[in-house]
Protein backbone atom coordinates (compact mmCIF):
# COMPACT_ATOMS: atom_id res chain seq x y z
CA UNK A 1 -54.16 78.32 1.12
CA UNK A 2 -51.19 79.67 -0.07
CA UNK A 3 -48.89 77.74 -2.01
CA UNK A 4 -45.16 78.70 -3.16
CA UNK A 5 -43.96 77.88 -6.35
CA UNK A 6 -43.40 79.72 -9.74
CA UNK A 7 -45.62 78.41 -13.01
CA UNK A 8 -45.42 80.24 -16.29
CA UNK A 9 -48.49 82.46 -17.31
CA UNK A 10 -49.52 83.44 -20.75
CA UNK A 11 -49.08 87.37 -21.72
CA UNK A 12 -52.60 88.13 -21.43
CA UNK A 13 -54.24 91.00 -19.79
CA UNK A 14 -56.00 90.54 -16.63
CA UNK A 15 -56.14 86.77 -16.71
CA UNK A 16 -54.34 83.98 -14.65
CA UNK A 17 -53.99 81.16 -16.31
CA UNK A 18 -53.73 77.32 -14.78
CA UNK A 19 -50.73 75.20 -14.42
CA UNK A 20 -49.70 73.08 -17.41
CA UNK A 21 -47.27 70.76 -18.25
CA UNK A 22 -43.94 71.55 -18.24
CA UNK A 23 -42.29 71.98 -22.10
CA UNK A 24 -38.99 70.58 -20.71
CA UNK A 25 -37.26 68.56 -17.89
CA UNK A 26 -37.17 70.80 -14.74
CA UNK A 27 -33.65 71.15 -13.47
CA UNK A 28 -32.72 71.45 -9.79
CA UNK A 29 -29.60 72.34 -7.72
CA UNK A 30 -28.61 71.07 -4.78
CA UNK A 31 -29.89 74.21 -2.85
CA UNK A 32 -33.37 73.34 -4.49
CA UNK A 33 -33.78 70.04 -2.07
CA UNK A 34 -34.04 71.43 1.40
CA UNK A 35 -37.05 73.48 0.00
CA UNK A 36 -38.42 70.62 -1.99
CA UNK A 37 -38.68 68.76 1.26
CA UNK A 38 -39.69 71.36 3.50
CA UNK A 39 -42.92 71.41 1.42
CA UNK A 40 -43.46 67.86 1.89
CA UNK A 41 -43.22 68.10 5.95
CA UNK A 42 -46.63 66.67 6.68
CA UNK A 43 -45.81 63.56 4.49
CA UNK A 44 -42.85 62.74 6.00
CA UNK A 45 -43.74 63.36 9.36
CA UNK A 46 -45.91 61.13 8.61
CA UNK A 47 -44.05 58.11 7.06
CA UNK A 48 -41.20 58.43 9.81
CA UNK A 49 -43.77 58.19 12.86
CA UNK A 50 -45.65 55.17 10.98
CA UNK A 51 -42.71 53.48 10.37
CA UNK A 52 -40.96 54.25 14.03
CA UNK A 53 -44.36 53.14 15.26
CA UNK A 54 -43.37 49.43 13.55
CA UNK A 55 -39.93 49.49 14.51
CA UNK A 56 -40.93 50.03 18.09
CA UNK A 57 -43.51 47.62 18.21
CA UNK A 58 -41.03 45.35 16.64
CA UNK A 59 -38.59 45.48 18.60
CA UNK A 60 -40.05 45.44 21.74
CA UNK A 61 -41.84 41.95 21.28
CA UNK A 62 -38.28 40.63 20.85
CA UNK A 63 -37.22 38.20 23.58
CA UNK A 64 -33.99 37.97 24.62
CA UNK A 65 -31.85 35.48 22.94
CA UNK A 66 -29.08 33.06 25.20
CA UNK A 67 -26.03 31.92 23.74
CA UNK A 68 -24.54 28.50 24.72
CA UNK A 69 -20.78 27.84 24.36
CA UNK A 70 -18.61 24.79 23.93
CA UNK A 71 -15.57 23.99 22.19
CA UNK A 72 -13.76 21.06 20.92
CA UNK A 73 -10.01 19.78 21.04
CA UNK A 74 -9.40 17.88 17.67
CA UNK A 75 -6.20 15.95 17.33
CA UNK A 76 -4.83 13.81 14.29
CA UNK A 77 -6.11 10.11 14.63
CA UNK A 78 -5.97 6.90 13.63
CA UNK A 79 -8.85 8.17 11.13
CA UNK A 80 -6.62 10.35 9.27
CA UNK A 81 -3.85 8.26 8.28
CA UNK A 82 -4.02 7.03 5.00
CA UNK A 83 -4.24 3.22 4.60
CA UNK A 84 -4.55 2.18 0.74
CA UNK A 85 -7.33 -0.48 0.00
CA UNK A 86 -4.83 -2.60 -1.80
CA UNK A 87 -0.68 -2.09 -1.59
CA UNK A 88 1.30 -0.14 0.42
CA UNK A 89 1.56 3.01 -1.66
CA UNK A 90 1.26 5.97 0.46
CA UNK A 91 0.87 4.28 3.30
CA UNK A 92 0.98 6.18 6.63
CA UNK A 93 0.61 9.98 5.28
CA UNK A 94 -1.21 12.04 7.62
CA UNK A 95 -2.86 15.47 6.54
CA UNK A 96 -1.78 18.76 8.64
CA UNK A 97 -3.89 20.27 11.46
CA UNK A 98 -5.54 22.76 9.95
CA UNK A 99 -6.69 20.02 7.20
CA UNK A 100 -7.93 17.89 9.80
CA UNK A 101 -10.02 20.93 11.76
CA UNK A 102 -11.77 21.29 8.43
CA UNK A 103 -12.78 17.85 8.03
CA UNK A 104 -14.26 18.29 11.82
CA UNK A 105 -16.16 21.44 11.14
CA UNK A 106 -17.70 20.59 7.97
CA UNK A 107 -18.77 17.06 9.63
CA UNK A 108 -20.27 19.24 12.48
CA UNK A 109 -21.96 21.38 10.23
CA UNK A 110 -23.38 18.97 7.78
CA UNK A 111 -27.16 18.58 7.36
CA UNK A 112 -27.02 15.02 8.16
CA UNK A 113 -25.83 15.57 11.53
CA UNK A 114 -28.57 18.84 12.11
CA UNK A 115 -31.01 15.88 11.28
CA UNK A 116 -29.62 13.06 13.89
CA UNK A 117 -29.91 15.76 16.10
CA UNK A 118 -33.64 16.76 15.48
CA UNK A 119 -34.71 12.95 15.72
CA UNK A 120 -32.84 12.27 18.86
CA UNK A 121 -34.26 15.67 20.80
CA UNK A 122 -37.62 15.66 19.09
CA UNK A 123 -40.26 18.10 17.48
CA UNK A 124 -41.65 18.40 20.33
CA UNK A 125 -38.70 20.09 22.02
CA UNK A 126 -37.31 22.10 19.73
CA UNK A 127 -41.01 23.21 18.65
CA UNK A 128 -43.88 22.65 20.49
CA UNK A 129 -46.05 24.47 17.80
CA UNK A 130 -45.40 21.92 15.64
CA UNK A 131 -45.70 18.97 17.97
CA UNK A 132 -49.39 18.36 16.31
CA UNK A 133 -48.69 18.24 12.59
CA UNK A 134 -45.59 16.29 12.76
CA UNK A 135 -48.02 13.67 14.75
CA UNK A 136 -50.64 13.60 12.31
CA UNK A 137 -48.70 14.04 9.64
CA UNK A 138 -47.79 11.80 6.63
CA UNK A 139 -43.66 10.73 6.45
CA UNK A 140 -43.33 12.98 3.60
CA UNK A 141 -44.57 16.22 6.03
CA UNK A 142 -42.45 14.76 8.64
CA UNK A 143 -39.22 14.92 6.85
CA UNK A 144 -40.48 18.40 5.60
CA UNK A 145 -40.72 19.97 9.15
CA UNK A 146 -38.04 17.56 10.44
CA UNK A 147 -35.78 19.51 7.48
CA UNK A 148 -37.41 22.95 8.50
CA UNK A 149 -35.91 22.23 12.17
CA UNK A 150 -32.90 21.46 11.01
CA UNK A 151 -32.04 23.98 8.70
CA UNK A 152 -33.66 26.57 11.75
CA UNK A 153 -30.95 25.06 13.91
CA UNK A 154 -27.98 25.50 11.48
CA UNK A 155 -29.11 29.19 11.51
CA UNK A 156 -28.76 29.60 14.89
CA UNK A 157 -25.59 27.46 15.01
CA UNK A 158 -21.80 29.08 15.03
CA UNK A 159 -18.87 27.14 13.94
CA UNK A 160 -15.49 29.15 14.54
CA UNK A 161 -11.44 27.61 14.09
CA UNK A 162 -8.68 29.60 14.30
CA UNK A 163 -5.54 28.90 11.76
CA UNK A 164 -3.26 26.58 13.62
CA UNK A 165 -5.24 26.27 17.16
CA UNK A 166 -6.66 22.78 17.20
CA UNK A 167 -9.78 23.82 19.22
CA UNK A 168 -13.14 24.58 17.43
CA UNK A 169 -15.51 26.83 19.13
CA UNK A 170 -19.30 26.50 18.67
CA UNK A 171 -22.55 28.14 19.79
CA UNK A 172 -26.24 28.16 19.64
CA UNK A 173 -28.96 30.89 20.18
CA UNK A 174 -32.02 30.22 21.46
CA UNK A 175 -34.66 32.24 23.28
CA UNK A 176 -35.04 29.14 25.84
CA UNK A 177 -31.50 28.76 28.00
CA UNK A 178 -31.58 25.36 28.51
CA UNK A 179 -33.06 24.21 25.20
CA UNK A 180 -29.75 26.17 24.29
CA UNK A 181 -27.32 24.15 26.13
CA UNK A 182 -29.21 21.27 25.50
CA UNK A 183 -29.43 21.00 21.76
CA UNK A 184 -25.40 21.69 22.08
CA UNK A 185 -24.64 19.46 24.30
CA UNK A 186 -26.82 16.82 22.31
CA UNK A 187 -25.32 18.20 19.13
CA UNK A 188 -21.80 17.17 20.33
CA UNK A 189 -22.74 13.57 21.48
CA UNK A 190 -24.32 12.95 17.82
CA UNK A 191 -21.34 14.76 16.76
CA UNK A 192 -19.05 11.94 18.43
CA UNK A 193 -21.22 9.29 17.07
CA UNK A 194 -21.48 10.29 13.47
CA UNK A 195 -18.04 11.38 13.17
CA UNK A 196 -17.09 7.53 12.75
CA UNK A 197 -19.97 6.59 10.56
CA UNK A 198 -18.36 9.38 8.38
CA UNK A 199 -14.43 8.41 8.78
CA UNK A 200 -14.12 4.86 9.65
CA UNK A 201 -16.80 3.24 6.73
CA UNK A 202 -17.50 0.06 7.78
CA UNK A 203 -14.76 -1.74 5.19
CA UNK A 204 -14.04 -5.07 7.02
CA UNK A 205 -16.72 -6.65 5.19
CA UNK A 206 -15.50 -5.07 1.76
CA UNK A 207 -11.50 -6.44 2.66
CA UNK A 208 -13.43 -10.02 3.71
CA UNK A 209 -15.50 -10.18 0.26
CA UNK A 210 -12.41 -9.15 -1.56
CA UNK A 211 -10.55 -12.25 0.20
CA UNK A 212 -13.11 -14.59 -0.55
CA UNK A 213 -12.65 -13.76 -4.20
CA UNK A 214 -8.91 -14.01 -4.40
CA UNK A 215 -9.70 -17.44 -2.32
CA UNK A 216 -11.84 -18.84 -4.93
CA UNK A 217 -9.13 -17.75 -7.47
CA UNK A 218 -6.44 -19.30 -5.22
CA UNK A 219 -8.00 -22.70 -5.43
CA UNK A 220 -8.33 -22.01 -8.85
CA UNK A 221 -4.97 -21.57 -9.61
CA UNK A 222 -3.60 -24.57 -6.79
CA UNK A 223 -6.13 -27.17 -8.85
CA UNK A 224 -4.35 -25.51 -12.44
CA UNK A 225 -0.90 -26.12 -10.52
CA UNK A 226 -1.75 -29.86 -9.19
CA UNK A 227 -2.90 -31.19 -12.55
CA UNK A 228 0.27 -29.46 -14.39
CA UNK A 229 2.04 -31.34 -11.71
CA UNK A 230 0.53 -34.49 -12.38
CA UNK A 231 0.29 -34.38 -15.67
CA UNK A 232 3.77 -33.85 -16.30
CA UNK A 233 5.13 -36.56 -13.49
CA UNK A 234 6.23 -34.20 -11.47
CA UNK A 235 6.23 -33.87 -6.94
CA UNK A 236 8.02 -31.05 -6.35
CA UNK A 237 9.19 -28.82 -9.39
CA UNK A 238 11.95 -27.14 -8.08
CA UNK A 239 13.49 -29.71 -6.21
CA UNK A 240 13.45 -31.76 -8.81
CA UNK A 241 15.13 -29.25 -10.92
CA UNK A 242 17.56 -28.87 -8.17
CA UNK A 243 18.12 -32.31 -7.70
CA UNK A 244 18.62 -33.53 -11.41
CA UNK A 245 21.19 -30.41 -11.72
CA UNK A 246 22.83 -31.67 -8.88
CA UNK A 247 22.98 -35.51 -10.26
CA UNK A 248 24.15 -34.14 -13.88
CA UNK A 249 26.88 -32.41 -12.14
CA UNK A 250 27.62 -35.65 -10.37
CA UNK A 251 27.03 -38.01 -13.51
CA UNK A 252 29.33 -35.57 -15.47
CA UNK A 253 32.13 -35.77 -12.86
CA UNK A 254 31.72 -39.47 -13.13
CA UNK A 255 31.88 -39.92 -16.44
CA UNK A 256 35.11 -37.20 -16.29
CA UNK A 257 36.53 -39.71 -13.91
CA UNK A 258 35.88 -43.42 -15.82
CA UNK A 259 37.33 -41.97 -19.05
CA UNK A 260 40.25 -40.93 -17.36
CA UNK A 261 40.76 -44.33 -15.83
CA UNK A 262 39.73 -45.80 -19.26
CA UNK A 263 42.93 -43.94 -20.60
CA UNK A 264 45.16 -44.09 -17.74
CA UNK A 265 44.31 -48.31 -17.51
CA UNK A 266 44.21 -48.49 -21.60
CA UNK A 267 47.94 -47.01 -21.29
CA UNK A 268 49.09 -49.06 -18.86
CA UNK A 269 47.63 -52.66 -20.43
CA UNK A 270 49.03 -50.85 -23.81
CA UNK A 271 52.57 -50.77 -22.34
CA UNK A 272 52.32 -54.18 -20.61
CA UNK A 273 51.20 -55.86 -24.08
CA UNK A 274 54.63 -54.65 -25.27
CA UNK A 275 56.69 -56.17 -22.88
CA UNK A 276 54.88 -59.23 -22.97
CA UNK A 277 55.96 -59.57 -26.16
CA UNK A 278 59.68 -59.59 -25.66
CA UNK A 279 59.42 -61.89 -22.64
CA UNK A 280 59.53 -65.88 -23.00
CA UNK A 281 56.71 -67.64 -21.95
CA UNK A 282 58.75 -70.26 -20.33
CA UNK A 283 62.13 -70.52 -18.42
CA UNK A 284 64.81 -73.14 -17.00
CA UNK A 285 63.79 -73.07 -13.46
CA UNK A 286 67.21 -74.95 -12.40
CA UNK A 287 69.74 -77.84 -13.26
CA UNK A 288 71.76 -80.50 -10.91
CA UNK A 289 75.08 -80.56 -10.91
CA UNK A 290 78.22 -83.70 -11.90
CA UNK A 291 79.30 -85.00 -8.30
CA UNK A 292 80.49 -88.52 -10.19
CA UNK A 293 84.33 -87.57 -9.83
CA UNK A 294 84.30 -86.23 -6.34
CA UNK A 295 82.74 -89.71 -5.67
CA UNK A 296 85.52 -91.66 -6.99
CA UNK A 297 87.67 -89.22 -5.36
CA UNK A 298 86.59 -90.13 -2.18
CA UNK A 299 86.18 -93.77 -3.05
CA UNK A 300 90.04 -93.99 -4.25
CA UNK A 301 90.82 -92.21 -0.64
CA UNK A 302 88.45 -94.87 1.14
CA UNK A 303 90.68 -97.59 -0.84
CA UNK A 304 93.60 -96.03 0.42
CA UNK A 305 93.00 -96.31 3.75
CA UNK A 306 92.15 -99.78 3.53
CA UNK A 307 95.39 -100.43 1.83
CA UNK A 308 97.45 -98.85 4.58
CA UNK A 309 96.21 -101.00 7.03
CA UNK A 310 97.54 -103.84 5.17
CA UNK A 311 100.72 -102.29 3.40
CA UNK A 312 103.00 -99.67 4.47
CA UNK A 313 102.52 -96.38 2.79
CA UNK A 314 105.39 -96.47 0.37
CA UNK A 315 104.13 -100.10 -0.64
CA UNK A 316 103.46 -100.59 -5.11
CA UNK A 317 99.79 -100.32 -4.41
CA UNK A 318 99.43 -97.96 -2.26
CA UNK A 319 101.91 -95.72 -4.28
CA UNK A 320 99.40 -96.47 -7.34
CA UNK A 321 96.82 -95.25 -5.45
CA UNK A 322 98.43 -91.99 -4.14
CA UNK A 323 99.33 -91.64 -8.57
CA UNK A 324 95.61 -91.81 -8.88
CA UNK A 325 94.14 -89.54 -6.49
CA UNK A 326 96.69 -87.23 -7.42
CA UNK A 327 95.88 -87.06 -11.38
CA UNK A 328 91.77 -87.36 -10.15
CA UNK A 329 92.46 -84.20 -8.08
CA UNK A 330 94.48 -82.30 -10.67
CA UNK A 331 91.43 -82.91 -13.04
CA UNK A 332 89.08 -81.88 -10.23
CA UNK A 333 90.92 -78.71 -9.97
CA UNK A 334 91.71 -78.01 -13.69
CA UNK A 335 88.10 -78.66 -14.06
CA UNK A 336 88.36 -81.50 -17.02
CA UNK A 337 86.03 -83.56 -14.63
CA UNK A 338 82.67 -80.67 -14.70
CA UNK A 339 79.90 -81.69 -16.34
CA UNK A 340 76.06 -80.05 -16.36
CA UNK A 341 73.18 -82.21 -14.70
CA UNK A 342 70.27 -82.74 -15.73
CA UNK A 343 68.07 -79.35 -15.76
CA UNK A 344 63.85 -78.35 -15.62
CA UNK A 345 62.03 -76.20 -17.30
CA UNK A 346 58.68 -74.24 -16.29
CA UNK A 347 56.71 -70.56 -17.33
CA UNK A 348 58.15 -67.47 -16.97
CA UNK A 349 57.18 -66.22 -13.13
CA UNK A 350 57.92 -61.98 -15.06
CA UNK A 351 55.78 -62.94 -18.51
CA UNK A 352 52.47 -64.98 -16.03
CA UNK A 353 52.61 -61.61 -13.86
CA UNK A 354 52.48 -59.27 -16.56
CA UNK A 355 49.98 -61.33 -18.07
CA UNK A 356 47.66 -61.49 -15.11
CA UNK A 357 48.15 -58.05 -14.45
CA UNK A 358 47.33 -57.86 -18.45
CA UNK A 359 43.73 -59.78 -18.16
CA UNK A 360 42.73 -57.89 -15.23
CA UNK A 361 43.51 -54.47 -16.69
CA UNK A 362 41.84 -55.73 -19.67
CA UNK A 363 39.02 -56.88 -17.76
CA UNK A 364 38.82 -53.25 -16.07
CA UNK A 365 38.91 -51.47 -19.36
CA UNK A 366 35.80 -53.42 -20.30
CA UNK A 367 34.36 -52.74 -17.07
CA UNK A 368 34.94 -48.99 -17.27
CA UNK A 369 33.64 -48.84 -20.89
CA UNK A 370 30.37 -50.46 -20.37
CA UNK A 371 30.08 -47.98 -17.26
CA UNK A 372 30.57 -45.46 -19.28
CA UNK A 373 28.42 -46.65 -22.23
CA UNK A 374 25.76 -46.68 -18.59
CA UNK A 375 26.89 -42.86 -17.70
CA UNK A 376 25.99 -41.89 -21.50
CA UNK A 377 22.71 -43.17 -21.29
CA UNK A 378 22.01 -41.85 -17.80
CA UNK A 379 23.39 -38.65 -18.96
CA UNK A 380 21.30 -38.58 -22.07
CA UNK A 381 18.18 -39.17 -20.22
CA UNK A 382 18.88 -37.10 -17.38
CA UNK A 383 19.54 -34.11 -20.11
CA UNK A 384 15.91 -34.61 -22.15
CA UNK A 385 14.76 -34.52 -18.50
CA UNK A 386 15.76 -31.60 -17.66
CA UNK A 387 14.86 -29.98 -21.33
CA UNK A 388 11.62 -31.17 -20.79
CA UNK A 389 11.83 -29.05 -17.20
CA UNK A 390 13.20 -26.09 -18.98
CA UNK A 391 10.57 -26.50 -21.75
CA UNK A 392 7.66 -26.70 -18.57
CA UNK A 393 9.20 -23.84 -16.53
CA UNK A 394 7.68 -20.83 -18.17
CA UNK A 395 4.15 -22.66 -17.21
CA UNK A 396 5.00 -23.55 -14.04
CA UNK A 397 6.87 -20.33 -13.16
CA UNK A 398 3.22 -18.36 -14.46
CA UNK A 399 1.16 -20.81 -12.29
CA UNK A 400 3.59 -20.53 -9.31
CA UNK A 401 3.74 -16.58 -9.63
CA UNK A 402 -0.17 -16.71 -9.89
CA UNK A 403 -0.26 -18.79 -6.84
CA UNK A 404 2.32 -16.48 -4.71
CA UNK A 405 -0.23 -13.45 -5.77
CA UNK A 406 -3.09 -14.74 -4.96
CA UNK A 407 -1.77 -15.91 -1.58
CA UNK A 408 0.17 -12.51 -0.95
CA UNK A 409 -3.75 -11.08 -1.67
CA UNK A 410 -5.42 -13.40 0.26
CA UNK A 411 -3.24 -12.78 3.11
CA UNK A 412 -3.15 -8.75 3.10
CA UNK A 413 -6.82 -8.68 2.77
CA UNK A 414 -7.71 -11.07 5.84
CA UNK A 415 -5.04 -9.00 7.76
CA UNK A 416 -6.83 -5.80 6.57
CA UNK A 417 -9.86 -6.75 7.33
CA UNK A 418 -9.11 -7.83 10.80
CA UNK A 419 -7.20 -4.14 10.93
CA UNK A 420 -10.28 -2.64 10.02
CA UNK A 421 -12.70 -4.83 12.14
CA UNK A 422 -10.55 -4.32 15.61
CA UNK A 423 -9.66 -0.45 14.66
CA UNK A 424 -13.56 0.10 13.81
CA UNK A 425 -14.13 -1.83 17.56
CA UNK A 426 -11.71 0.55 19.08
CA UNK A 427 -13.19 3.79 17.33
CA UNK A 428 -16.39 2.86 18.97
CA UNK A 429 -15.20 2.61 22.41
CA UNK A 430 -12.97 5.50 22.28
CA UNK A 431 -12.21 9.19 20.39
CA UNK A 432 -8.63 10.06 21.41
CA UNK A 433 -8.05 12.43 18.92
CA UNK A 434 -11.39 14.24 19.58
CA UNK A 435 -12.18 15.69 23.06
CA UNK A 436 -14.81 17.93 24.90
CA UNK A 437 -12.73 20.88 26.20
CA UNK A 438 -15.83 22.57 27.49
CA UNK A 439 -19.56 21.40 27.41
CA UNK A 440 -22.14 23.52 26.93
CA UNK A 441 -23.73 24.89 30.56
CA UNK A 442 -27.04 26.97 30.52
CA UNK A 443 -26.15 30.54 30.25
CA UNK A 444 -26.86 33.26 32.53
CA UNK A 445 -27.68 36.17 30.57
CA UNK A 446 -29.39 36.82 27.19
CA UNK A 447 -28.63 39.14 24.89
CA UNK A 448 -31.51 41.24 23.80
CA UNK A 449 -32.12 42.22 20.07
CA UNK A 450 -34.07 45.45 21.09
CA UNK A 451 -31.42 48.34 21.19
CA UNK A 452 -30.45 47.51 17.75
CA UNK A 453 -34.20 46.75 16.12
CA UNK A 454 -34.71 50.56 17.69
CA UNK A 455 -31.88 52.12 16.09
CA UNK A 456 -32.07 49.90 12.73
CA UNK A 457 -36.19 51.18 12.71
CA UNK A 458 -35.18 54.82 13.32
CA UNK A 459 -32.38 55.00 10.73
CA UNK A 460 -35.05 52.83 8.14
CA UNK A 461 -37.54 55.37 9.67
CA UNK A 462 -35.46 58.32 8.36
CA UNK A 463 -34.72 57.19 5.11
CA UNK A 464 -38.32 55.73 4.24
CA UNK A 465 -39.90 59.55 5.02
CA UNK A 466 -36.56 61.16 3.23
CA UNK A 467 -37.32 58.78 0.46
CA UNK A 468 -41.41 59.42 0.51
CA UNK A 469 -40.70 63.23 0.76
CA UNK A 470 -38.30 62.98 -2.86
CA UNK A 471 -40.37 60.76 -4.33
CA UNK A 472 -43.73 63.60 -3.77
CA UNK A 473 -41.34 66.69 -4.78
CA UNK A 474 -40.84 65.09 -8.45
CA UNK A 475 -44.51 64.40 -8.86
CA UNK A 476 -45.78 67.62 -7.33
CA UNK A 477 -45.95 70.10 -10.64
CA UNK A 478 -44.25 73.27 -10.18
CA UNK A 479 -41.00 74.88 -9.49
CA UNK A 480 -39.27 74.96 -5.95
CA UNK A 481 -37.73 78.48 -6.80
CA UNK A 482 -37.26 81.00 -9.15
CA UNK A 483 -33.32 79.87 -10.08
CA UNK A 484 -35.13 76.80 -10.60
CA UNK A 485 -37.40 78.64 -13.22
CA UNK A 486 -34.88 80.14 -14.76
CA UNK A 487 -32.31 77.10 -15.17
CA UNK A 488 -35.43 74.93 -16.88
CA UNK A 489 -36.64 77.47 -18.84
CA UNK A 490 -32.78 79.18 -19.40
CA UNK A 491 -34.47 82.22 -19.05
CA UNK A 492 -34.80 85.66 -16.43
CA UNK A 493 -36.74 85.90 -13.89
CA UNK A 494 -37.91 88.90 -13.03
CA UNK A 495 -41.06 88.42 -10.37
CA UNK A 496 -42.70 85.27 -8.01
CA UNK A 497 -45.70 85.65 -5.94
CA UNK A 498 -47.55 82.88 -4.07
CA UNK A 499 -50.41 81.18 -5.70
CA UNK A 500 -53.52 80.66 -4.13
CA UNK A 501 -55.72 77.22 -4.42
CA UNK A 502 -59.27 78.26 -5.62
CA UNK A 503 -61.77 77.49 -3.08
């Protein structure tokens, strides 16, 4: 059989000599390769219809594969706000949609969930095949195929969210239609379920343990605070402060007010000592008065009458009579006949008041003094009083502020954990912010894997003889043509003939 190709020969006459090794690389253009191949036919006829013969029988044991849809409405929930374990910093920030439909999709996608979805259909259902070992096998080989399930179903699970649409879209393959809508339907209840376990921990019991401890510390800190009470005499700290402030005010004002009386009375008994001493003690109260020649006026006038009824008016005697009344009354009225009477003395009515008015302002001096001399010593004791308050206040004010924080603790962590117990009831009764637009219904028609198996096994086809047929052409010796020849050996050509395989 003929074979084309050029070898070198050596200059000798009448003899052909065999092939040998190349001295150098053999070079090749790109008008070399259609020949190269075209002696390689048979081999990669071959490969391609051994390969095609694969693909085919490949492809056509493929079984149509049904896709079940559903989709999702998330919302932002009670989940997503922020509620800090202890103060209010932060409270109330939310995260934006598109933060919140990540949250959802990894939950949906997460191993853990693939897994509460295997138990809760069963090996059984999702593979039959493996019914039998998963039976009769140890826990270890359980979890091993229950894993194998689960990671087969994540394959075959699609997740899909579009930037600022709150809907997420998912699917699952299967070859069965209504295992299909099935394990998504079953996917979404678990879904649901886990969802909370994964976004509302259980943390009513934490905010009740924490309580419990800032209890114990609470009556820790009320027994610190009743024996500092005791101890020091004291009922109610501040309104004993309070009140003692409000009694030195009071003593103060008093004492303001005696020793201003003490120097208003102290003048006055001052000024009424001085006029007591210019006044007599004792005074003529009053004296009688000399009647003695009125009487013998009146006597000498009696006489005369008598006379007249006996004499005649110009008669000696009563003449001497007349001359004697007349001289009496002349005395009377020149006065020669006044004389004092006899007169009493007694005390001084001015000097007894001033001096009664003098004891008792005396009296009240001494009164106001030794009220005073009281005031000072209330006021002294009422002032070590209240240093000894202001030398207990920082104690009590760091045992009062302990108190107020451990009750301010005590009380946000039983309200927390009420919060968290009645908004962990209401999670499980409800998901507002997640909804079921569309649940998954058992699809119609399958979508069969053949057409492109066929085209991806002719196209691999192709290439795996195209790569056979290079591969042979480098390891076949000899030159595809005489440019060939003359490129690896940079020499002319000048003759080829076809070389015949000895028999």
């Amino acid at each position: 059989m003929a074979s084309q190709g050029v070898f070198p020969v050596r200059p000798a006459a009448g003899a052909t000599a065999p092939p040998q090794a190349w001295p150098t690389r053999p070079k090749y253009a790109l008008a070399d390769i259609p020949a190269m191949l075209w002696r390689e036919r048979r081999l990669m006829l071959t490969v391609f219809v051994a390969v095609m013969v694969l693909g085919t029988a490949f492809a056509l044991s493929l079984a149509p594969v049904y896709a079940a849809h559903s989709s999702l409405l998330a919302r932002l929930g009670q989940e997503y706000v922020y509620q800090p374990r202890a103060g209010e910093a932060g409270q109330g920030a939310v995260p934006d949609n598109d933060h919140v439909l990540q949250s959802e999709s990894e939950i949906l996608g997460s191993d853990a969930l693939k897994l509460r979805l295997v138990r809760h259909i069963g090996v059984a259902r999702l593979a039959p095949g493996l019914a039998g070992a998963y039976a009769a096998g140890a826990e270890d080989q359980r979890q091993r195929i229950e894993a194998r399930l689960a990671e087969s179903v994540g394959r075959a699970l699609k997740i899909e969210t579009a930037t600022g649409d709150p809907v997420i879209r998912v699917s699952y393959q299967n070859r069965d239609p209504q295992l299909a809508a099935q394990v998504l339907n079953a996917l979404l209840e678990e879904f649901l379920v886990y969802r909370r376990t994964v976004l509302l921990a259980p943390s009513a019991l934490a905010f009740e343990g924490q309580r419990k401890a800032f209890q114990q510390r609470l009556d820790q800190a009320d027994a610190a605070y009743q024996d500092f009470l005791s101890n020091n005499r004291i009922g109610d700290f501040e309104a004993e402060k309070t009140s003692l402030s409000q009694l030195a005010a009071q003593l103060e004002q008093q004492q303001y007010v005696t020793q201003s009386s003490i120097e208003e009375k102290g003048g006055r008994l001052a000024a009424i000592e001085g006029e007591l001493a210019a006044l007599p003690p004792e005074v003529g109260l009053y004296h009688d008065a000399d009647v003695t020649a009125s009487a013998k006026l009146a006597d000498l006038k009696v006489q005369r009458e008598g006379l007249l009824a006996r004499y005649r008016p110009e008669a000696r005697p009563v003449a001497d009579l007349d001359a004697q009344i007349a001289k009496l009354e002349a005395a009377i009225a020149a006065g020669r006949t006044q004389s004092r009477g006899p007169e009493r003395t007694g005390l001084n009515p001015v000097y007894q008041t001033f001096e009664t008015e003098r004891l008792q302002l005396g009296a009240e001096v001494a009164a106001l003094k030794e009220t005073a001399a009281v005031l000072d010593d209330q006021m002294r004791r009422l002032t070590e009083r209240r240093l000894r308050l202001a030398e207990l206040e920082p104690r009590y004010q760091s045992l009062n502020r302990d108190r107020d924080v451990l009750q301010s603790s005590v009380r946000d962590f039983a309200m927390k954990a009420e919060q968290s117990q009645a908004s962990q009831q209401i999670a499980a009764a409800t998901n507002d912010d997640i909804r079921i637009v569309e649940r998954a219904a058992v699809p119609a028609r399958g979508r069969s894997l053949r057409g492109p198996v066929l085209l991806l096994s002719l196209l691999f086809a192709a290439v795996s003889a195209l790569c056979a047929g290079l591969a042979r052409t480098h390891l076949r010796p000899g030159l595809p043509s005489s440019a060939s020849a003359a490129r690896t050996f940079d020499l002319p050509v000048l003759g080829s003939a076809a070389l015949k395989q000895p028999a």
